[in-house]
C-alpha atoms as a PDB file:
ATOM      1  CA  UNK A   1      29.282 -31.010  69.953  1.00  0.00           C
ATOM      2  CA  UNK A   2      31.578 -29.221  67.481  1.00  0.00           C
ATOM      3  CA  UNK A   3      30.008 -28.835  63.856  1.00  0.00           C
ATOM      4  CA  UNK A   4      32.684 -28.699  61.436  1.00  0.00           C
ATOM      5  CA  UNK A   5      31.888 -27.176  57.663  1.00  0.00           C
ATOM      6  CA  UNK A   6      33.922 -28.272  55.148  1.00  0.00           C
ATOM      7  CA  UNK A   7      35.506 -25.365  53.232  1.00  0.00           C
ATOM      8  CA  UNK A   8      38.580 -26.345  51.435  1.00  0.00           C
ATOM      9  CA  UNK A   9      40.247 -29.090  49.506  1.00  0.00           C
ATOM     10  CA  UNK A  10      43.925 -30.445  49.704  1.00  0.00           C
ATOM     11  CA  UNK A  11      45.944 -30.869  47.138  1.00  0.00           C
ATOM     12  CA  UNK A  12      49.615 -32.329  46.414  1.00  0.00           C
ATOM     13  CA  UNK A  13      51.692 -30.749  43.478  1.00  0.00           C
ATOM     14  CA  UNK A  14      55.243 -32.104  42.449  1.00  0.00           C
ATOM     15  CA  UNK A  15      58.022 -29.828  40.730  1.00  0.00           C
ATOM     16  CA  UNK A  16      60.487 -32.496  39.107  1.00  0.00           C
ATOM     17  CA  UNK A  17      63.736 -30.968  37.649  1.00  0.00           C
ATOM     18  CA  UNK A  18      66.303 -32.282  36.116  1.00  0.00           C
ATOM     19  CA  UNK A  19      69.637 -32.064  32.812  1.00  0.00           C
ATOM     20  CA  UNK A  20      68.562 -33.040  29.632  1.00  0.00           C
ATOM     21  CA  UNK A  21      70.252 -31.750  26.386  1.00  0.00           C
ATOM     22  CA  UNK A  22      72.234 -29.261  28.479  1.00  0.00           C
ATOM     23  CA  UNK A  23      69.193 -27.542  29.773  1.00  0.00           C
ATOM     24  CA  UNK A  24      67.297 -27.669  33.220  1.00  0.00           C
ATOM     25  CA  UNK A  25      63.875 -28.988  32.458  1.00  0.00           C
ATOM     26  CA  UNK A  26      60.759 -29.491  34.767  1.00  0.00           C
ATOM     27  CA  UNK A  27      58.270 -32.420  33.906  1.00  0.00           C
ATOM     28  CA  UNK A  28      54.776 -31.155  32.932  1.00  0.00           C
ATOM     29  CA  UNK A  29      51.195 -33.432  32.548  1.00  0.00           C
ATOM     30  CA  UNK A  30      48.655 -32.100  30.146  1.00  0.00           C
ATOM     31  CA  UNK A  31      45.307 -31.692  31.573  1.00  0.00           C
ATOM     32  CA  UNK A  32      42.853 -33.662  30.422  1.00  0.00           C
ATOM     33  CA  UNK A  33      39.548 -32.058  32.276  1.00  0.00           C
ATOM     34  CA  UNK A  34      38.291 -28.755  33.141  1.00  0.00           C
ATOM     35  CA  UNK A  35      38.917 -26.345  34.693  1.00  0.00           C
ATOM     36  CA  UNK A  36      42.778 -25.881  32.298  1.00  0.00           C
ATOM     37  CA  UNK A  37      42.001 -28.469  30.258  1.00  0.00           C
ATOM     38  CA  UNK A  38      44.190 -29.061  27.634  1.00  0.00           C
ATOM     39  CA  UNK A  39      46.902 -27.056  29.503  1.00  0.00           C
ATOM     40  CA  UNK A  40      50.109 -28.233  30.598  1.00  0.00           C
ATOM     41  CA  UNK A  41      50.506 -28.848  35.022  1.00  0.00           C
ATOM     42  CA  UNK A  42      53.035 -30.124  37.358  1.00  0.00           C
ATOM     43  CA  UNK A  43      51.873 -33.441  37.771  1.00  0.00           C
ATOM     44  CA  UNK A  44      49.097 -32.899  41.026  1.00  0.00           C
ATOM     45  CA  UNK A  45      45.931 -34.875  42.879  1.00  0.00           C
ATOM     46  CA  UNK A  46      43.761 -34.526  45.316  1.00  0.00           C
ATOM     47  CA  UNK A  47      44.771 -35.854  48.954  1.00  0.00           C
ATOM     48  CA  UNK A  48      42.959 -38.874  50.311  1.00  0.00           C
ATOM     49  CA  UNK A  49      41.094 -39.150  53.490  1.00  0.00           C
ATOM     50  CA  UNK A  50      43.307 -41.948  54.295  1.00  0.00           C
ATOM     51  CA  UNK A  51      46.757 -41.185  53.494  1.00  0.00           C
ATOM     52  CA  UNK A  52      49.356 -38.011  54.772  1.00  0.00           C
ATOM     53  CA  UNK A  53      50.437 -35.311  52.414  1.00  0.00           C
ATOM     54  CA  UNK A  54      53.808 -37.873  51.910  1.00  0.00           C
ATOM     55  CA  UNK A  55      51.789 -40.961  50.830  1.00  0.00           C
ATOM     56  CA  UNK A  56      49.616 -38.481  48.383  1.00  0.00           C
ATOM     57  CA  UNK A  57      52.555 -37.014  47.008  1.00  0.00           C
ATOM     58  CA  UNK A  58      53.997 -40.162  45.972  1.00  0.00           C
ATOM     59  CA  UNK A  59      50.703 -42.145  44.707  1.00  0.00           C
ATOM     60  CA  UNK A  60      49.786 -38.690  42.706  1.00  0.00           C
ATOM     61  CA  UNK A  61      53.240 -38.928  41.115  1.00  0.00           C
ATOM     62  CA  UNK A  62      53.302 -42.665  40.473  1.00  0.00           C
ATOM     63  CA  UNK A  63      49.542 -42.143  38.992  1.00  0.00           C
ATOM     64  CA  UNK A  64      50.239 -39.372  36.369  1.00  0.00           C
ATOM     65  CA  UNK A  65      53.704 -40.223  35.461  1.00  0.00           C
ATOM     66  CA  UNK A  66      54.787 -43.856  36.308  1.00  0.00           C
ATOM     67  CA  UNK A  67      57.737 -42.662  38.226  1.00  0.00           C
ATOM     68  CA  UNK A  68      58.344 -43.603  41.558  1.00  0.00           C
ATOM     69  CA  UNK A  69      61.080 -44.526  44.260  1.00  0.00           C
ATOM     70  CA  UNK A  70      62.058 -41.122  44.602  1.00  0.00           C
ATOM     71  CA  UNK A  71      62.767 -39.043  47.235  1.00  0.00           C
ATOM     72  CA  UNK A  72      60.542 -35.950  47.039  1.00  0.00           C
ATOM     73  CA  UNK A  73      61.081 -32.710  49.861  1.00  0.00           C
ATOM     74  CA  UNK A  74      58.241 -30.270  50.633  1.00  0.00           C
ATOM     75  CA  UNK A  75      58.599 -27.245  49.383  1.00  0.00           C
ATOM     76  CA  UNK A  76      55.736 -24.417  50.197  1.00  0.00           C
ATOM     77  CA  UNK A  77      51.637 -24.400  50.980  1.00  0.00           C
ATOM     78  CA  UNK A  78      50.608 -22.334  48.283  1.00  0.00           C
ATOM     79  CA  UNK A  79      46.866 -20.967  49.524  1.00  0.00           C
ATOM     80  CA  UNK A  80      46.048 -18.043  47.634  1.00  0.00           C
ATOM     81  CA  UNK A  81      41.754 -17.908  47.605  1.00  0.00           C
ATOM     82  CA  UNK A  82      41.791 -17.282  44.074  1.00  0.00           C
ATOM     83  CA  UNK A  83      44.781 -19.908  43.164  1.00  0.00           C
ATOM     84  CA  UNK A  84      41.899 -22.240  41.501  1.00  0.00           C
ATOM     85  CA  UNK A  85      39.231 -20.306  39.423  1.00  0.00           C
ATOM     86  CA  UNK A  86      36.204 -22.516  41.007  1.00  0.00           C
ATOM     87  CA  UNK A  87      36.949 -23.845  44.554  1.00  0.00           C
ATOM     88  CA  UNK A  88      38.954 -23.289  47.417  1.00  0.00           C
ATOM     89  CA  UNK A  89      42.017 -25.367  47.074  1.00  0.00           C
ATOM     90  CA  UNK A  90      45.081 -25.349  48.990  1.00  0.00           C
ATOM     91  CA  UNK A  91      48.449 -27.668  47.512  1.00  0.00           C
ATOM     92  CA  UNK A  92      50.986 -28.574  49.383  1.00  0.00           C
ATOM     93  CA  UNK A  93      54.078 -28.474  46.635  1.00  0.00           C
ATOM     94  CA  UNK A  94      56.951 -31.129  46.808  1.00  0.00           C
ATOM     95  CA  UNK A  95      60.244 -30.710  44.531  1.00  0.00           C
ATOM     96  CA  UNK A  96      63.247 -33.133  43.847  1.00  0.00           C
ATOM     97  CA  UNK A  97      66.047 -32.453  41.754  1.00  0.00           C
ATOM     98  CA  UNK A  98      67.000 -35.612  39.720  1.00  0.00           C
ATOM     99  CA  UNK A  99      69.478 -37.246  37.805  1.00  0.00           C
ATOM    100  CA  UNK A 100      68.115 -37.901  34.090  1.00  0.00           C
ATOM    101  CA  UNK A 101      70.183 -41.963  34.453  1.00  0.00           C
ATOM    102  CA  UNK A 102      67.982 -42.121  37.919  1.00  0.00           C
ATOM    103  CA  UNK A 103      64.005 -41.396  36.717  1.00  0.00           C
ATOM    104  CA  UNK A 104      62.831 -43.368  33.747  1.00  0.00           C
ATOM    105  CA  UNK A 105      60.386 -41.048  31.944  1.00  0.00           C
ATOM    106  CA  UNK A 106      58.209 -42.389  29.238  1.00  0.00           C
ATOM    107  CA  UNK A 107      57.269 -39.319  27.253  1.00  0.00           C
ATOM    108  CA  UNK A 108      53.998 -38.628  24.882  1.00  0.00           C
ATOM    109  CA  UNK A 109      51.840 -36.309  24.030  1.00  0.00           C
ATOM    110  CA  UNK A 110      50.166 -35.693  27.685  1.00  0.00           C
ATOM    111  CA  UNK A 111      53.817 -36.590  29.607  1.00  0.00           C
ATOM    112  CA  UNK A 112      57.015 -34.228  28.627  1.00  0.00           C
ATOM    113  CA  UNK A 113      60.025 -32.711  29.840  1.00  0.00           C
ATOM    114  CA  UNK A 114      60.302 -28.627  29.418  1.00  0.00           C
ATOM    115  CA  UNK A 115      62.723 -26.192  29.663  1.00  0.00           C
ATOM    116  CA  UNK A 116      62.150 -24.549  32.723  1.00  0.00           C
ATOM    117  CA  UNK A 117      63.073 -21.146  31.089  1.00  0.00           C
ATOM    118  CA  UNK A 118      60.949 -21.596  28.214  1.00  0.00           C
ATOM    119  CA  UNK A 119      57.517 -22.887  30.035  1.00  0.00           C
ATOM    120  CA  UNK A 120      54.327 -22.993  27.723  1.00  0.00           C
ATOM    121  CA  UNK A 121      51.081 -21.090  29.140  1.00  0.00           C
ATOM    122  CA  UNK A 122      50.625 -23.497  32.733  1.00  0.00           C
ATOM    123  CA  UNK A 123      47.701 -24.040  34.817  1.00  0.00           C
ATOM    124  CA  UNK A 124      46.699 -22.463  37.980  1.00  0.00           C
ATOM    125  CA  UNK A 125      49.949 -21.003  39.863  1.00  0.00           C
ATOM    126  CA  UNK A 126      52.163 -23.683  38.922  1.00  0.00           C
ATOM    127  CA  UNK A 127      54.575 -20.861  36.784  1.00  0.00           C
ATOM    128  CA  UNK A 128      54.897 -19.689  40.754  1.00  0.00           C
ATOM    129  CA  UNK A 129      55.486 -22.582  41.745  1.00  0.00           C
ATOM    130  CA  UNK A 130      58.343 -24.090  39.775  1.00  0.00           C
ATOM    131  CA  UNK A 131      59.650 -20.774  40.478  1.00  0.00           C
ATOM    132  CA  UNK A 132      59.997 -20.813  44.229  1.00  0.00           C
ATOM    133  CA  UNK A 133      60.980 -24.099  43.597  1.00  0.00           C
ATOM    134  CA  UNK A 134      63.855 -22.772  41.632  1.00  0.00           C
ATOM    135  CA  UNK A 135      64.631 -19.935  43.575  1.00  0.00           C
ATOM    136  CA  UNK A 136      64.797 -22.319  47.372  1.00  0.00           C
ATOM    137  CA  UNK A 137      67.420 -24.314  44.831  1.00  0.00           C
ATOM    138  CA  UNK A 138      69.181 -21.407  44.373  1.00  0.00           C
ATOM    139  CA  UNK A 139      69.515 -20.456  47.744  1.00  0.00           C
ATOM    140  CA  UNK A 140      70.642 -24.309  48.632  1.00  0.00           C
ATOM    141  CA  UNK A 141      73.515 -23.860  46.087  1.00  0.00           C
ATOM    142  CA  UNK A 142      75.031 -21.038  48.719  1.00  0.00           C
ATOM    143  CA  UNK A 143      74.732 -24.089  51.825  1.00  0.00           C
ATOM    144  CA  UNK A 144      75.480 -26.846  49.977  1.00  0.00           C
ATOM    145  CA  UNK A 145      76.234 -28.473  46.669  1.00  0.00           C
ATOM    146  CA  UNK A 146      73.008 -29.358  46.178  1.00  0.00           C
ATOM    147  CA  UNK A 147      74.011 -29.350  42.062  1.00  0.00           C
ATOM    148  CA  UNK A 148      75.652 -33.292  42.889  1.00  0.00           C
ATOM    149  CA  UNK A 149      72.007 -34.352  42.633  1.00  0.00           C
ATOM    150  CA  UNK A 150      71.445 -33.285  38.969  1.00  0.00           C
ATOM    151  CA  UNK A 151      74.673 -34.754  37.812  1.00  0.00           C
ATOM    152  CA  UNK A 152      76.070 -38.087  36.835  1.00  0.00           C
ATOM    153  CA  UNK A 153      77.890 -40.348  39.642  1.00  0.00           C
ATOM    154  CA  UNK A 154      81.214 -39.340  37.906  1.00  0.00           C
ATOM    155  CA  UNK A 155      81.315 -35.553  36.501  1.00  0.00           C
ATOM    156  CA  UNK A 156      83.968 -33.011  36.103  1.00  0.00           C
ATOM    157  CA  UNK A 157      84.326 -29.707  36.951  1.00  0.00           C
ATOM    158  CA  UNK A 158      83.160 -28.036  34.135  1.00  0.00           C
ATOM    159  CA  UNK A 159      79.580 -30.215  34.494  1.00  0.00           C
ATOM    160  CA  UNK A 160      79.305 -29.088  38.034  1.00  0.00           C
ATOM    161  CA  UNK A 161      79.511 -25.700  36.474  1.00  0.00           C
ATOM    162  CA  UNK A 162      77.275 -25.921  34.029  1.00  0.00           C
ATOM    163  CA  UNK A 163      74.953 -27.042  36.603  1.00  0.00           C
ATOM    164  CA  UNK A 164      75.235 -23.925  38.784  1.00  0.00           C
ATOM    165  CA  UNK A 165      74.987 -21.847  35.377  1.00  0.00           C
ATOM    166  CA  UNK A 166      71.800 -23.806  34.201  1.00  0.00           C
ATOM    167  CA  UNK A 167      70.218 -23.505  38.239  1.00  0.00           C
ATOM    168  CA  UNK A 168      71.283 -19.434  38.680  1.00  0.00           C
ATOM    169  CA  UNK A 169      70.462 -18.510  34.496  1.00  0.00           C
ATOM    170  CA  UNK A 170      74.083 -16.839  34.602  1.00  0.00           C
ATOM    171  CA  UNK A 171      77.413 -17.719  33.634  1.00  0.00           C
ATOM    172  CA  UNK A 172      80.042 -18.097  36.423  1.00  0.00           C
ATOM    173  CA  UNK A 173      84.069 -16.984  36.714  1.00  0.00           C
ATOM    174  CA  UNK A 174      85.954 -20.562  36.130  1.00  0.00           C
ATOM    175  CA  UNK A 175      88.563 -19.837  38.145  1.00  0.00           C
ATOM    176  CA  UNK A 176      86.125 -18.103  41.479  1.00  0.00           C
ATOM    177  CA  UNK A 177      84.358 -21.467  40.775  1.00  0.00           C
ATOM    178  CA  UNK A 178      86.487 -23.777  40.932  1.00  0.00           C
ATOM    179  CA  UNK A 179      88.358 -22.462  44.245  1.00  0.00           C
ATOM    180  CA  UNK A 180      85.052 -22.258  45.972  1.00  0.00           C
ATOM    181  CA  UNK A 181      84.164 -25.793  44.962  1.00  0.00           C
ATOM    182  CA  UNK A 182      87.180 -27.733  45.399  1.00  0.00           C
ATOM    183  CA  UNK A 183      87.220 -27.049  48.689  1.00  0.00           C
ATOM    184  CA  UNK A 184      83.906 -28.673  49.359  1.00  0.00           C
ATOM    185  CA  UNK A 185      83.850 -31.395  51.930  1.00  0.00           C
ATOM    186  CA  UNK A 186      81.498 -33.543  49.863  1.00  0.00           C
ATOM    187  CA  UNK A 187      83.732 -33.957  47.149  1.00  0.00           C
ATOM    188  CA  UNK A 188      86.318 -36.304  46.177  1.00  0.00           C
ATOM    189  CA  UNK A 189      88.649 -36.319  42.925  1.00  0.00           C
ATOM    190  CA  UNK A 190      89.265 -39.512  41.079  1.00  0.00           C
ATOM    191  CA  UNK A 191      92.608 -40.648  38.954  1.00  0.00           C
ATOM    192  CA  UNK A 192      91.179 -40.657  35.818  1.00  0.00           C
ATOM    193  CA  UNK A 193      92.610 -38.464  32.622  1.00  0.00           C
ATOM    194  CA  UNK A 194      89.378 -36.261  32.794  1.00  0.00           C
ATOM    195  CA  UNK A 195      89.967 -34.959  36.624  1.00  0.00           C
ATOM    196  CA  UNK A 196      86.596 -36.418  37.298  1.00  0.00           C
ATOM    197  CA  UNK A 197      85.242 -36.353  41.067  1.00  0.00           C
ATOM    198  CA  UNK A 198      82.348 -38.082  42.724  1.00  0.00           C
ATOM    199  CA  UNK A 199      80.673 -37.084  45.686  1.00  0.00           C
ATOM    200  CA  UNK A 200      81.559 -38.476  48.936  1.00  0.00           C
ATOM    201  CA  UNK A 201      79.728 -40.741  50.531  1.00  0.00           C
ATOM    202  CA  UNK A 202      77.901 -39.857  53.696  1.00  0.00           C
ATOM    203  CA  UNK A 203      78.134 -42.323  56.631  1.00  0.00           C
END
C-alpha cells in the first residue's frame, strides 16, 4: 500500500489590476499574522481539501476583499523552495484586469489600491509576481486588445492609449497607434462628437 508524506502546502494568490487616477494600480491586503506581518500581499489563502484551485481562488478573494463575480485567469505556479521563509509552499497565481465602474472596492487601512510602479516593501515573491503578471499583459497587448478590459464601455482613442502607455511604462507614437488600432476587429466607432468606440460584441 502506497504511503504518502505530506511535504507541501497549496496556495492561491490573486493579482487584481486596474485605472484609477490615471495610473495602473494592483490591490494589496495587509498582513495581519506572521510570518510578513504587517506587510502589504496580493490578497492569498490556503487551498481546501475540498475545493479546486478555481473555487479557492474565488472564496480567498471574496474572504479578504469582498469582491467577487469576477472572472479571474491563471497565471503561473510559482514554487521556488525558499519562496516562504518557514514551509514549503507552492501558489498557484490568478490575475484579472478590471474596470474600476466593474469591482466595488471598499478601501481601509488593511484593503488599498497601489500603483503598480510604486509598490511598498511586499511579502514573499508577490513583487515577482505582479510582475509576470504584468509582463504576460504585455505580451497579450501584441495578440489582442486586451487594454478594452481596463477601460470604460465607451472610451476614445486617446484612453485606449493611455492604457497601452500605463500597461508598457512608455509613451507611444499617436499616429503608429492609432493605425494599428483602428484596424482592430474588436472595435467599433460610435457617432458621438468625441469619436468614442466600444468594443464589439462577441457572439
Amino acid at each position: 500500500m502506497f504511503n504518502e508524506v505530506k511535504t507541501h502546502e497549496i496556495t492561491v494568490d490573486i493579482v487584481i489590476l486596474t485605472i484609477i487616477n490615471d495610473a495602473l494600480q494592483v490591490l494589496l491586503v495587509k498582513r495581519d499574522n506572521e510570518p510578513f506581518k504587517n506587510k502589504w500581499a496580493i490578497p492569498g489563502g490556503y487551498v481546501r481539501m475540498s475545493e479546486n484551485l478555481d473555487e479557492a481562488a474565488m472564496r480567498v478573494l471574496k474572504e479578504k476583499t469582498n469582491v467577487d463575480n469576477i472572472y479571474l485567469e491563471q497565471l503561473y505556479t510559482f514554487g521556488d523552495p525558499l519562496r516562504h521563509p518557514v514551509s514549503r509552499v507552492i501558489t498557484c497565481a490568478y490575475f484579472a484586469l478590471i474596470r474600476a465602474e466593474d469591482i466595488k472596492v471598499e478601501t481601509t487601512e488593511d484593503l488599498a489600491w497601489h500603483k503598480v510602479f510604486d509598490l511598498p516593501p511586499l511579502a514573499f515573491d508577490h513583487k515577482e509576481i505582479i510582475e509576470y503578471s504584468l509582463k504576460r499583459t504585455r505580451e497579450r497587448l501584441e495578440m489582442c486588445p486586451v487594454a478594452y478590459q481596463l477601460l470604460n464601455q465607451k472610451f476614445t482613442l486617446t484612453e485606449m492609449q493611455k492604457a497601452y502607455e500605463m500597461i508598457m511604462e512608455k509613451k507611444l507614437d499617436k499616429r503608429n497607434f492609432r493605425k494599428k488600432v483602428i484596424t482592430t476587429d474588436g472595435l467599433r466607432k460610435l457617432n458621438s462628437k468625441r469619436a468614442h468606440f466600444i468594443k464589439k460584441e462577441t457572439k
